[in-house]
C-alpha atoms as a PDB file:
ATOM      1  CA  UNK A   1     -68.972 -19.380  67.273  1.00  0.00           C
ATOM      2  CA  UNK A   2     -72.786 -18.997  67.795  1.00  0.00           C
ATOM      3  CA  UNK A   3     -73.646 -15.546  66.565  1.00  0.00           C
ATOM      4  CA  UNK A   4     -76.776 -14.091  65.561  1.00  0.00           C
ATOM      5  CA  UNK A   5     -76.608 -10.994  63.009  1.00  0.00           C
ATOM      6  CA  UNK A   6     -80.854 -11.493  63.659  1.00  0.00           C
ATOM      7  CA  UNK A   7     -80.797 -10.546  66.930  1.00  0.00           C
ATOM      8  CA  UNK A   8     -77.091  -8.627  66.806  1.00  0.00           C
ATOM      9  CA  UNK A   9     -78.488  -5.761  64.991  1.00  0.00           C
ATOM     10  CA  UNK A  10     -81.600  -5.000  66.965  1.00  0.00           C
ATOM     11  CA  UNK A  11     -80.475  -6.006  70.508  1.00  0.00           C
ATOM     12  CA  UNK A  12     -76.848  -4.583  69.973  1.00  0.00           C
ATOM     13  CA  UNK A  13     -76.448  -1.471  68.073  1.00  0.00           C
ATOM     14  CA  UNK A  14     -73.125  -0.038  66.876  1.00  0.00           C
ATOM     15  CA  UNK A  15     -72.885   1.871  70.262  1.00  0.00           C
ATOM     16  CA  UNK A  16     -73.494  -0.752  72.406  1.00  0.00           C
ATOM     17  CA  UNK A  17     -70.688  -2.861  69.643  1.00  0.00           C
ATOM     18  CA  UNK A  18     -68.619  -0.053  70.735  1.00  0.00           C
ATOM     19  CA  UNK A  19     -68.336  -0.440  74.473  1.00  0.00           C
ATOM     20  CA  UNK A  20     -68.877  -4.259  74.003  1.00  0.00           C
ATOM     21  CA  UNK A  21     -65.639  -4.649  71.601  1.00  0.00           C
ATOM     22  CA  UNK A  22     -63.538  -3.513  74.742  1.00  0.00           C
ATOM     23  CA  UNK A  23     -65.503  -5.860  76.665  1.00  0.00           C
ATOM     24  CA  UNK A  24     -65.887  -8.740  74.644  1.00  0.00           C
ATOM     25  CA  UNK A  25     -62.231  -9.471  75.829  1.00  0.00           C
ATOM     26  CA  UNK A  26     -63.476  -9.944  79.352  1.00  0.00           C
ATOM     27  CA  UNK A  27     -66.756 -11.005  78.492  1.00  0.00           C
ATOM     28  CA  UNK A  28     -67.317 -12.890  75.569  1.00  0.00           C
ATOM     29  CA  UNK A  29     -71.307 -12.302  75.373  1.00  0.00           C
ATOM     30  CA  UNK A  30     -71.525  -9.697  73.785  1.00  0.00           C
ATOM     31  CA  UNK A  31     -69.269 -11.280  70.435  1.00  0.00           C
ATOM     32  CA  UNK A  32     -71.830 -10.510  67.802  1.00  0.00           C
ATOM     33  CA  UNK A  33     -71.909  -9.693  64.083  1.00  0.00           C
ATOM     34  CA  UNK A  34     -71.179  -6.132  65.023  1.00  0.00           C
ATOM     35  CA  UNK A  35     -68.211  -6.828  67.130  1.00  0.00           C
ATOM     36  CA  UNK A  36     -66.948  -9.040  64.677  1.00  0.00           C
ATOM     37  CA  UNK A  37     -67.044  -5.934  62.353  1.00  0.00           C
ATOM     38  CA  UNK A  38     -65.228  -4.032  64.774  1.00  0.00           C
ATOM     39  CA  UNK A  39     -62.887  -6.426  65.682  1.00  0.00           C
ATOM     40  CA  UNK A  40     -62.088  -6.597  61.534  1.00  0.00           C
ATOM     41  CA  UNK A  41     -61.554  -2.428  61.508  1.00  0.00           C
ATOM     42  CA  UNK A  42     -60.400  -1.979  64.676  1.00  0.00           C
ATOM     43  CA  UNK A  43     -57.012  -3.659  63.859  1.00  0.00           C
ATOM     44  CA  UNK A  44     -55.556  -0.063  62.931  1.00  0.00           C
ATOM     45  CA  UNK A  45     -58.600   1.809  64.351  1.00  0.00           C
ATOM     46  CA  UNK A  46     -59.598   3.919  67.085  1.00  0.00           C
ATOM     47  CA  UNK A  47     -61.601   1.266  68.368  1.00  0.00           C
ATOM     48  CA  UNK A  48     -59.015  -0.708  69.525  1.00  0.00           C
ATOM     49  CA  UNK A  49     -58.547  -0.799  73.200  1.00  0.00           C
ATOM     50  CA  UNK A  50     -56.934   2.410  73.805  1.00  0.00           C
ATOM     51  CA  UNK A  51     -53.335   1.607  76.372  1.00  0.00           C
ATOM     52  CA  UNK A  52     -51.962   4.811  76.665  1.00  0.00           C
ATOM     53  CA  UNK A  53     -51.890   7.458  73.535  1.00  0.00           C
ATOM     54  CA  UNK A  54     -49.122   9.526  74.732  1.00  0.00           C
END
């Protein structure tokens, strides 16, 4: 994967990481060092795309 935790941290900050984890399924751009992070805590976090909490 070409990712660049240079560039990740300035151009993509953990809001933007955020919105982009839920996106990164659809678009893959946006897969940086910070999504990656997400990606690792969102497995049983609130991050993770939310389906229906009911």
């Amino acid at each position: 994967m070409n990712v660049r935790p240079e560039s990740c941290k300035r151009e993509n900050p953990v809001e933007t990481c955020v919105v982009a984890h839920r996106k990164v399924l659809e678009a893959k751009d946006c897969y940086c060092c910070c999504c990656r992070q997400f990606q690792d805590t969102s497995e049983s976090s609130e991050y993770q795309i939310p389906h229906e909490s009911g």
